[in-house]
N, C-alpha and C. Protein backbone atom coordinates (compact mmCIF):
# COMPACT_ATOMS: atom_id res chain seq x y z
N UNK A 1 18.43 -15.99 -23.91
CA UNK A 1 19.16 -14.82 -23.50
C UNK A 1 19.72 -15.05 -22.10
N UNK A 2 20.86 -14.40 -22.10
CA UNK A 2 21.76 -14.81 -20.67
C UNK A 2 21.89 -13.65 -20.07
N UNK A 3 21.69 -13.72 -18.35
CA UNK A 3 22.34 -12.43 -17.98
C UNK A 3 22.90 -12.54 -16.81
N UNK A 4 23.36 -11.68 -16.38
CA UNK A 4 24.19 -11.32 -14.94
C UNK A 4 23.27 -10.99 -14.23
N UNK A 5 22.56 -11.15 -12.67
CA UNK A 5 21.93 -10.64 -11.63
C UNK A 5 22.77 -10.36 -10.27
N UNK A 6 22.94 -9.04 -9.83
CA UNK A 6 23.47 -9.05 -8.45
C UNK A 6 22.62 -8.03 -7.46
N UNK A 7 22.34 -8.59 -6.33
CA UNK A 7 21.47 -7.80 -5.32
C UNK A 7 22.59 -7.03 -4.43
N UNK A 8 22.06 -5.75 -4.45
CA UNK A 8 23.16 -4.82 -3.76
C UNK A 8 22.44 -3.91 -3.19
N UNK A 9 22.90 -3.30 -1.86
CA UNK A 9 22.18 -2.26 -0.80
C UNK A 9 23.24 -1.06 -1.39
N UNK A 10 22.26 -0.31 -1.67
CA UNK A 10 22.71 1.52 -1.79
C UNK A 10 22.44 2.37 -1.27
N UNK A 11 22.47 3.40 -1.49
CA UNK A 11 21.86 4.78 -0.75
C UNK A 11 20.76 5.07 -1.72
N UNK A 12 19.36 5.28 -1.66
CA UNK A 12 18.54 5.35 -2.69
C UNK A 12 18.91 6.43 -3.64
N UNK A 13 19.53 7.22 -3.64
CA UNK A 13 20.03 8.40 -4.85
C UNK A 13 21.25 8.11 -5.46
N UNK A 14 21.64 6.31 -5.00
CA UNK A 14 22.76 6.44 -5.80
C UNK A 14 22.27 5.08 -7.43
N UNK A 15 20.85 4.61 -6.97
CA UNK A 15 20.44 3.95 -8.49
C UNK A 15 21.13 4.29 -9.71
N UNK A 16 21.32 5.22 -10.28
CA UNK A 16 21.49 6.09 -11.52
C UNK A 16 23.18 5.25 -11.58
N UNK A 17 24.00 5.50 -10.43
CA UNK A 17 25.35 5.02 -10.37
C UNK A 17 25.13 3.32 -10.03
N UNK A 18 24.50 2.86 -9.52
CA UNK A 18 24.60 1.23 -9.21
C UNK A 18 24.32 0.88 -10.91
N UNK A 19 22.59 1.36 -11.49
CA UNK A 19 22.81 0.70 -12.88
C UNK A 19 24.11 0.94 -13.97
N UNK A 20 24.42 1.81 -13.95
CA UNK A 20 25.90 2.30 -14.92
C UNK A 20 26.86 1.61 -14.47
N UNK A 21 27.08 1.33 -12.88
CA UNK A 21 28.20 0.32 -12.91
C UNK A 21 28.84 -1.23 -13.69
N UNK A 22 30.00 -1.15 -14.34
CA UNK A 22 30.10 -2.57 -14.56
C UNK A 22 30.55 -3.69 -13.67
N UNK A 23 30.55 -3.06 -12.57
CA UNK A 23 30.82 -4.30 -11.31
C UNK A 23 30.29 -3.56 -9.96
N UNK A 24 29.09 -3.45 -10.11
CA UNK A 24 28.59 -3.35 -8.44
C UNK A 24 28.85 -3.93 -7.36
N UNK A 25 29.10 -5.27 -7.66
CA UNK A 25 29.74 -5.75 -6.00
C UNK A 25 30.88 -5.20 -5.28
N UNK A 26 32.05 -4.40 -6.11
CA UNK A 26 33.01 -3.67 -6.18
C UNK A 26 32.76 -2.82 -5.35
N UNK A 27 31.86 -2.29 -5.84
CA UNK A 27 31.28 -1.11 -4.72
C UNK A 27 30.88 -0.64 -4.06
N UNK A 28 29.36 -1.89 -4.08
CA UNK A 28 28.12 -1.95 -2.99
C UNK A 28 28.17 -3.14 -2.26
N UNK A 29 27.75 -3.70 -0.80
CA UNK A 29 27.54 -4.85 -0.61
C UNK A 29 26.44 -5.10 -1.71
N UNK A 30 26.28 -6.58 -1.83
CA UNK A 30 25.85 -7.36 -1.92
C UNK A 30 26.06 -8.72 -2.66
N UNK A 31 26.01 -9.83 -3.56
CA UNK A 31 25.41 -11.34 -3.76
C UNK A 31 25.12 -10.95 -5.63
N UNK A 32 25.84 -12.00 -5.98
CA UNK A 32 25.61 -12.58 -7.32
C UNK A 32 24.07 -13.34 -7.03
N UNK A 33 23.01 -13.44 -7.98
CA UNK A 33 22.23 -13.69 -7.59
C UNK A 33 21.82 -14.43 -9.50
N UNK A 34 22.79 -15.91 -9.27
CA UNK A 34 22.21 -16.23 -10.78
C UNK A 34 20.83 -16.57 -10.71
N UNK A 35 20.27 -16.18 -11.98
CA UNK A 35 18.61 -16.47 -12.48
C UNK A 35 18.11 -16.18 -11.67
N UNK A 36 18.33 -15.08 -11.11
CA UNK A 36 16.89 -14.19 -10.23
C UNK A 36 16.70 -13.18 -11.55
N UNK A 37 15.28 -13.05 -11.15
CA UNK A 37 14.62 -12.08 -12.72
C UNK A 37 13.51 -11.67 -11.68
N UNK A 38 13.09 -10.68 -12.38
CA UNK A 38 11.76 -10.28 -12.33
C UNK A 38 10.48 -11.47 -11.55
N UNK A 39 10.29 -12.47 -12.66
CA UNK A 39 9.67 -13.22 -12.14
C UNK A 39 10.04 -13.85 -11.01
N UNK A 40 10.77 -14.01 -10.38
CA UNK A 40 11.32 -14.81 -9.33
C UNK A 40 11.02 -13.80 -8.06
N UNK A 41 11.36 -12.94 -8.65
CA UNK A 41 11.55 -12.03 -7.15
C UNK A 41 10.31 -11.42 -7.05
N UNK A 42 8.91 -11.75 -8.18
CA UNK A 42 7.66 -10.89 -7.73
C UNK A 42 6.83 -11.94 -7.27
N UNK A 43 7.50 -13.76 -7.24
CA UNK A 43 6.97 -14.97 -6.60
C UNK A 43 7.39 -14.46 -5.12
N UNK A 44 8.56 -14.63 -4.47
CA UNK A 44 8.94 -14.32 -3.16
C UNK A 44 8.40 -13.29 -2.70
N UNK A 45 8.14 -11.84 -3.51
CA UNK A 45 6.95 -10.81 -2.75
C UNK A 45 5.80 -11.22 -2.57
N UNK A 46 4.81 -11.79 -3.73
CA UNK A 46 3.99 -12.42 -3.19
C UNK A 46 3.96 -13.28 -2.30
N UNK A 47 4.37 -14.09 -2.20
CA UNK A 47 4.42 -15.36 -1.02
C UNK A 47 5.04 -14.52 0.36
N UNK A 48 5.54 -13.66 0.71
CA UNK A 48 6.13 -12.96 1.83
C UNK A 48 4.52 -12.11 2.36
N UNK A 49 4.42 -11.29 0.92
CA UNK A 49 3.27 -10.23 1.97
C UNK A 49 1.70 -10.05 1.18
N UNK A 50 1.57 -11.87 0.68
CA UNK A 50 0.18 -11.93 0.37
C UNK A 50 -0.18 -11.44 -0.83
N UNK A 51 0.34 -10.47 -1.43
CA UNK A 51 -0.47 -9.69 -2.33
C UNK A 51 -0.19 -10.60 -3.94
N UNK A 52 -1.32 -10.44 -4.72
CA UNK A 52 -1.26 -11.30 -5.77
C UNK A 52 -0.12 -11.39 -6.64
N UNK A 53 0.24 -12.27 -7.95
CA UNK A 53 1.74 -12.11 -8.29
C UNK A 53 1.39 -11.06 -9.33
N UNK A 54 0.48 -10.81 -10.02
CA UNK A 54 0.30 -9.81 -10.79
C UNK A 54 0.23 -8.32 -10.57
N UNK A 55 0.15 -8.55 -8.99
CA UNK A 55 0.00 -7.07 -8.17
C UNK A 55 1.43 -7.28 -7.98
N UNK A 56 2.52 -8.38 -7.66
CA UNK A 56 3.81 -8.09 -7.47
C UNK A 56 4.78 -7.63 -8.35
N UNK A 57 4.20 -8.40 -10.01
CA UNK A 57 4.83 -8.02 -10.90
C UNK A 57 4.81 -6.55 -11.43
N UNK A 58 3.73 -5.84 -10.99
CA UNK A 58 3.27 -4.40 -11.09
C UNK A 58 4.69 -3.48 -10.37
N UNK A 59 4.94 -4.19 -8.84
CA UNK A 59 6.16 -3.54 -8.40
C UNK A 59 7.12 -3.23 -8.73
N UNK A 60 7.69 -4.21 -10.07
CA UNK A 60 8.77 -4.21 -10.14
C UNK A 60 8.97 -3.97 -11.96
N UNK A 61 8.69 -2.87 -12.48
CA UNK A 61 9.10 -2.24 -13.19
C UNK A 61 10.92 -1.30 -13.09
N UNK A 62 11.22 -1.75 -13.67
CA UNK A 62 12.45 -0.82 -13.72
C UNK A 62 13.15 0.55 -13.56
N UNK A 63 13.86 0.65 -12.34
CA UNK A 63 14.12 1.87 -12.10
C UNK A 63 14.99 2.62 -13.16
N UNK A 64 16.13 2.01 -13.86
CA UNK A 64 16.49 2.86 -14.37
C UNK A 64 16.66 1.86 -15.72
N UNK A 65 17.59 1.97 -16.83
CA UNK A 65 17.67 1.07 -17.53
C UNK A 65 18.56 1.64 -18.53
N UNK A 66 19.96 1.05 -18.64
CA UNK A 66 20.98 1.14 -19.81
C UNK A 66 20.91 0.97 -20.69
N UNK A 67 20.66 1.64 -21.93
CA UNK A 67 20.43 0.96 -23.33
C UNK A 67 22.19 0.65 -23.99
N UNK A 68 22.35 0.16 -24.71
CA UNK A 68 23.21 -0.29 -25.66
C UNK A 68 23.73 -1.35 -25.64
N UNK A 69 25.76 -1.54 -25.91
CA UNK A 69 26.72 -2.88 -25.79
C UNK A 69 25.99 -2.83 -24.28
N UNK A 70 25.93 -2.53 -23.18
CA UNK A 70 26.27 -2.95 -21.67
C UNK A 70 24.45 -2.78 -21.09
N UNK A 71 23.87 -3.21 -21.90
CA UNK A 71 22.07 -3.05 -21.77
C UNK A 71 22.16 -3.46 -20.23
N UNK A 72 21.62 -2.82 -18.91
CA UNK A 72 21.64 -3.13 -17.85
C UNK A 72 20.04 -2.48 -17.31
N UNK A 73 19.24 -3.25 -16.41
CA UNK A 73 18.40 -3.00 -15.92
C UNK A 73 17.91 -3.17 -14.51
N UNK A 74 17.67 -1.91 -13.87
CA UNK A 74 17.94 -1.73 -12.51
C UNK A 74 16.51 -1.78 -11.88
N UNK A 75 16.43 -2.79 -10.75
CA UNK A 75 14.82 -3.15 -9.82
C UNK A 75 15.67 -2.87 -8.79
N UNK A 76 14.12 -1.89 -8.24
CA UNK A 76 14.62 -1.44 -7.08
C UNK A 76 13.48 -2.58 -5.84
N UNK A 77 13.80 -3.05 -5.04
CA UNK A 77 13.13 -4.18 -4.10
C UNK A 77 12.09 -3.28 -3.55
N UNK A 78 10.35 -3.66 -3.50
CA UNK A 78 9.80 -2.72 -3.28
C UNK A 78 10.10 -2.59 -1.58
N UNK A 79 9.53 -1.41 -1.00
CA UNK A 79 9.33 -1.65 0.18
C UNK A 79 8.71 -2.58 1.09
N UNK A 80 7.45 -3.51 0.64
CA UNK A 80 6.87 -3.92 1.13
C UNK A 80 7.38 -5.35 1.39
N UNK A 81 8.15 -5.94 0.32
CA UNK A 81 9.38 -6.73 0.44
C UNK A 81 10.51 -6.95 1.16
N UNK A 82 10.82 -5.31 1.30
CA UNK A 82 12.15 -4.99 2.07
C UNK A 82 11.81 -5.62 3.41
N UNK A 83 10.83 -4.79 3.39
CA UNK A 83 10.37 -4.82 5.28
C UNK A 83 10.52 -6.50 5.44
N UNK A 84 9.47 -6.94 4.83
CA UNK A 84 9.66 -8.43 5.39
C UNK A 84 10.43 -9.14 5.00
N UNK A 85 11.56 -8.98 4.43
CA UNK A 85 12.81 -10.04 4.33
C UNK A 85 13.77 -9.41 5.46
N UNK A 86 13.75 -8.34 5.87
CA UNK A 86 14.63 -7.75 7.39
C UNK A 86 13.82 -8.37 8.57
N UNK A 87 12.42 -8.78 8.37
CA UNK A 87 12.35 -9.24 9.57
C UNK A 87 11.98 -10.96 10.10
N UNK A 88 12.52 -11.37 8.75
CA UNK A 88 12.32 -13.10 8.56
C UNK A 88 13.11 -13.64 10.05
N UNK A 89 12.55 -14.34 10.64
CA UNK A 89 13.38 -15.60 11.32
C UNK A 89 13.67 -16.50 10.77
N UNK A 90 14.93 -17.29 11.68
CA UNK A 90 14.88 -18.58 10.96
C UNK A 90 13.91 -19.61 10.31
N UNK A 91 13.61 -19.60 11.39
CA UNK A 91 12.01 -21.05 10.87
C UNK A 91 11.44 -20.74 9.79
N UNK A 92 10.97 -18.92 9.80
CA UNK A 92 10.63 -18.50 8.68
C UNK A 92 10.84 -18.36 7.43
N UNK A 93 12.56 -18.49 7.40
CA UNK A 93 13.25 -18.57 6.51
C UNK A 93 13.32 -19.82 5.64
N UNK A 94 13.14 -21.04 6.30
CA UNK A 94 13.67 -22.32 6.24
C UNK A 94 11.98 -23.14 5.67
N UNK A 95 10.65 -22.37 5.73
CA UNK A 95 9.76 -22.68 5.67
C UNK A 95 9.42 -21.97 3.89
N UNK A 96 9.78 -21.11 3.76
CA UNK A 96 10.05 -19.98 2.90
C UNK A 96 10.61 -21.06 1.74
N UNK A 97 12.02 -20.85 2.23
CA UNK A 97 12.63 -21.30 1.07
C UNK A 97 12.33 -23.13 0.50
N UNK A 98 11.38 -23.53 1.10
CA UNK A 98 11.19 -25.39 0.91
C UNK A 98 9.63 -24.18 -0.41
N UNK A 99 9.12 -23.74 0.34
CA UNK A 99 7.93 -23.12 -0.40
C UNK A 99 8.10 -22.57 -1.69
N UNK A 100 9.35 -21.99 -1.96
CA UNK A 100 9.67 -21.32 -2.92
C UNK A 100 9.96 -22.34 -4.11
N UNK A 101 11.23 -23.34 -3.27
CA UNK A 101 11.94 -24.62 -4.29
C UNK A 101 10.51 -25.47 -5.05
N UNK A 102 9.56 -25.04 -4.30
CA UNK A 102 8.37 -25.94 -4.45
C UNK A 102 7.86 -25.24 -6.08
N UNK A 103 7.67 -23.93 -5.96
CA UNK A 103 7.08 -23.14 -6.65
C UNK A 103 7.12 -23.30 -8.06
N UNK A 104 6.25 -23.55 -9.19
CA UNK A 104 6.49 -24.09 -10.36
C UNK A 104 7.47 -23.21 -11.19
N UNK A 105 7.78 -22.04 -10.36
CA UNK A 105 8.75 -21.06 -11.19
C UNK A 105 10.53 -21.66 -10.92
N UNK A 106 10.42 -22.49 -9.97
CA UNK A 106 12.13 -22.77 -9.67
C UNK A 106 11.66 -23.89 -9.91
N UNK A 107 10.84 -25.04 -9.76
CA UNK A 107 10.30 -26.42 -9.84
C UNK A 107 10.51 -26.55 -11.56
N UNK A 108 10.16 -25.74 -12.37
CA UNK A 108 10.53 -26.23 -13.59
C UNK A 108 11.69 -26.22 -14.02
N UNK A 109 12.36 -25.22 -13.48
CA UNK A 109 14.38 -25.11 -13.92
C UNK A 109 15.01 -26.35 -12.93
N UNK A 110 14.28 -27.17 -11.99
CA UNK A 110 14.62 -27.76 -11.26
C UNK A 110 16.16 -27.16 -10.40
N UNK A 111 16.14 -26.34 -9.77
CA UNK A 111 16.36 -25.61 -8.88
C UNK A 111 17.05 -26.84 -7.87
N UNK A 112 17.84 -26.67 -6.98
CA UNK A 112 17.91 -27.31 -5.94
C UNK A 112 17.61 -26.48 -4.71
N UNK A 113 16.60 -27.06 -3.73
CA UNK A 113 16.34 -26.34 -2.46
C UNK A 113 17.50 -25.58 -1.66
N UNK A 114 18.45 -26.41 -1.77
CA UNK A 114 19.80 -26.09 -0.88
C UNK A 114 20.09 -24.68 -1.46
N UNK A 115 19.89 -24.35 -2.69
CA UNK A 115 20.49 -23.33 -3.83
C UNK A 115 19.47 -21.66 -3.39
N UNK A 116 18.30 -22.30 -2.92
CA UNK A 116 17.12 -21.62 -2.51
C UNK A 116 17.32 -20.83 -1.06
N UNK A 117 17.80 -22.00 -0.41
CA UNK A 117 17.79 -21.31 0.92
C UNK A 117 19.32 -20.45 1.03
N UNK A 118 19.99 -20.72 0.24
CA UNK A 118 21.62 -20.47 0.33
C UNK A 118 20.83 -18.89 -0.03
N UNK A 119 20.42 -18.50 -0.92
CA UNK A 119 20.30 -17.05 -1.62
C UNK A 119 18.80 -16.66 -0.77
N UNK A 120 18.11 -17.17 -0.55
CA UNK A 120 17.49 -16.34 0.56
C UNK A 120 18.06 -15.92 1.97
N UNK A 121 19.11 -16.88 1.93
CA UNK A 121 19.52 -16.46 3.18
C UNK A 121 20.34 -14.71 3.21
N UNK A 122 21.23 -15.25 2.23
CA UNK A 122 21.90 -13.82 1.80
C UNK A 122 21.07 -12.78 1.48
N UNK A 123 19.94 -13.29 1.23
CA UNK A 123 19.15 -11.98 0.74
C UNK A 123 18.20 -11.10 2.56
N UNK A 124 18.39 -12.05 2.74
CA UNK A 124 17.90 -11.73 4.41
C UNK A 124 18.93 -10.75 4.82
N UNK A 125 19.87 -11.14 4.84
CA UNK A 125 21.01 -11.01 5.91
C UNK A 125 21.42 -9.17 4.54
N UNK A 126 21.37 -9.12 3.78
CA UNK A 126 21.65 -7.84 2.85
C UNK A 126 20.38 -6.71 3.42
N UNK A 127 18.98 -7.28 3.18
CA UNK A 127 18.09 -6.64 3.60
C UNK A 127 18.31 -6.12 5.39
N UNK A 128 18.79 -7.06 6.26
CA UNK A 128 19.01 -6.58 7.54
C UNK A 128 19.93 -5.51 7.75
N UNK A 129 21.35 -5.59 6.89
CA UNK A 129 22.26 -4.88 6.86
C UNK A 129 21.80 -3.05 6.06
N UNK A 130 21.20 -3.33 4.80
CA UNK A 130 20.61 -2.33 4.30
C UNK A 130 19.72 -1.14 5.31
N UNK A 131 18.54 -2.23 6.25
CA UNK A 131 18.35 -1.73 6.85
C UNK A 131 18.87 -1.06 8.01
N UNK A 132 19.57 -1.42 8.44
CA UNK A 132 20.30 -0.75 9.59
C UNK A 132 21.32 0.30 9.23
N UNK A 133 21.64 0.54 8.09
CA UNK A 133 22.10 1.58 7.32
C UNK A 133 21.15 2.52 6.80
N UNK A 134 19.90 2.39 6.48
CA UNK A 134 19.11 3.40 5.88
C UNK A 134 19.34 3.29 4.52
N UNK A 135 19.31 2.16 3.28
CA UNK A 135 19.95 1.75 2.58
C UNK A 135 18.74 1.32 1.80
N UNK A 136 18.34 1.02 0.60
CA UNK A 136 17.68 0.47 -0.39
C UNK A 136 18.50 -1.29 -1.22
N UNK A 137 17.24 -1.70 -1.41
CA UNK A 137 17.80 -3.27 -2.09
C UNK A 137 17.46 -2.78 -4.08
N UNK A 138 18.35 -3.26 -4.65
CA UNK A 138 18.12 -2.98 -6.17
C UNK A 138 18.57 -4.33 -6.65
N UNK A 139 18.29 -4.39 -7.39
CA UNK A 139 18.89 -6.12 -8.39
C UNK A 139 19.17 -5.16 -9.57
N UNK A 140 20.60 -5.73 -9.96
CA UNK A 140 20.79 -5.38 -11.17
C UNK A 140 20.92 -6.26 -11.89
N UNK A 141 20.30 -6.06 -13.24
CA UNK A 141 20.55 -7.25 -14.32
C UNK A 141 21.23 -6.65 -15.74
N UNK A 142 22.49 -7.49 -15.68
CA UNK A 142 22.55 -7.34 -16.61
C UNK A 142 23.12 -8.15 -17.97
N UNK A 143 22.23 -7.71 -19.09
CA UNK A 143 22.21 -9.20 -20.12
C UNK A 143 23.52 -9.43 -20.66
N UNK A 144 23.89 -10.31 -21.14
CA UNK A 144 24.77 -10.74 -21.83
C UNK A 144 25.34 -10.94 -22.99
N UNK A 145 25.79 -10.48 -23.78
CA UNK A 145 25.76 -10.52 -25.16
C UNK A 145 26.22 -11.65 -25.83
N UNK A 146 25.62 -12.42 -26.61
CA UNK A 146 26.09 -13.98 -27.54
C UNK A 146 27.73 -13.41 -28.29
């Protein structure tokens, strides 16, 4: 199964409108974000703020979710995530993302590191911007039809 992923900063009451959109970048900042899923992004919470991946994967249940032709499913970035990707430094960043490329979850798609740090970086730099707006992080996914 194939899908579309894009990370975008909203106003938290506008979820309902980011998942229904068929082109959020249109509308919201943010980043195409191929093969980020669920799993990927509850590895980087864990590894950011400690807590186990099964306690991360708990976070990230779906905020809203499109059924039909345009099946779309909306994660909202928990807070505890947010916070610490707004306040990554470089080094931190650059230590992060060798850790991540490492991780048997991008290590088996064989991932390239460069590919790693390129989208953490953006994902930093969305989370900083979000924040300084008063803004929420959501990933939208959405699948693709054969």
């Amino acid at each position: 199964m194939e899908f579309l992923t894009c990370v975008v900063a909203a106003e938290e009451d506008e979820y309902p409108d980011v998942a229904m959109s068929g082109a959020p970048l249109k509308q919201w900042s943010g980043f195409e974000a191929p093969g980020l899923d669920t799993t990927r992004i509850a590895v980087l919470h864990s590894l950011l703020t400690g807590e186990s991946l099964q306690g991360a994967l708990d976070c990230y249940e779906p905020v809203f979710v499109a059924e039909g032709e345009d099946e779309t499913l909306l994660l909202r970035i928990d807070p505890a995530l947010f916070d610490a990707l707004a306040l990554l430094d470089d080094e931190t960043l650059y230590e992060l993302a060798a850790e991540l490329a490492a991780n048997e979850v991008y290590e088996a798609e064989g991932v390239d590191p460069e590919e790693v740090l390129a989208y953490l970086t953006a994902l930093v730099e969305l989370a900083q911007l979000a924040e300084s707006q008063g803004q929420a992080l959501f990933v939208w996914i959405k699948l693709l039809q054969d």
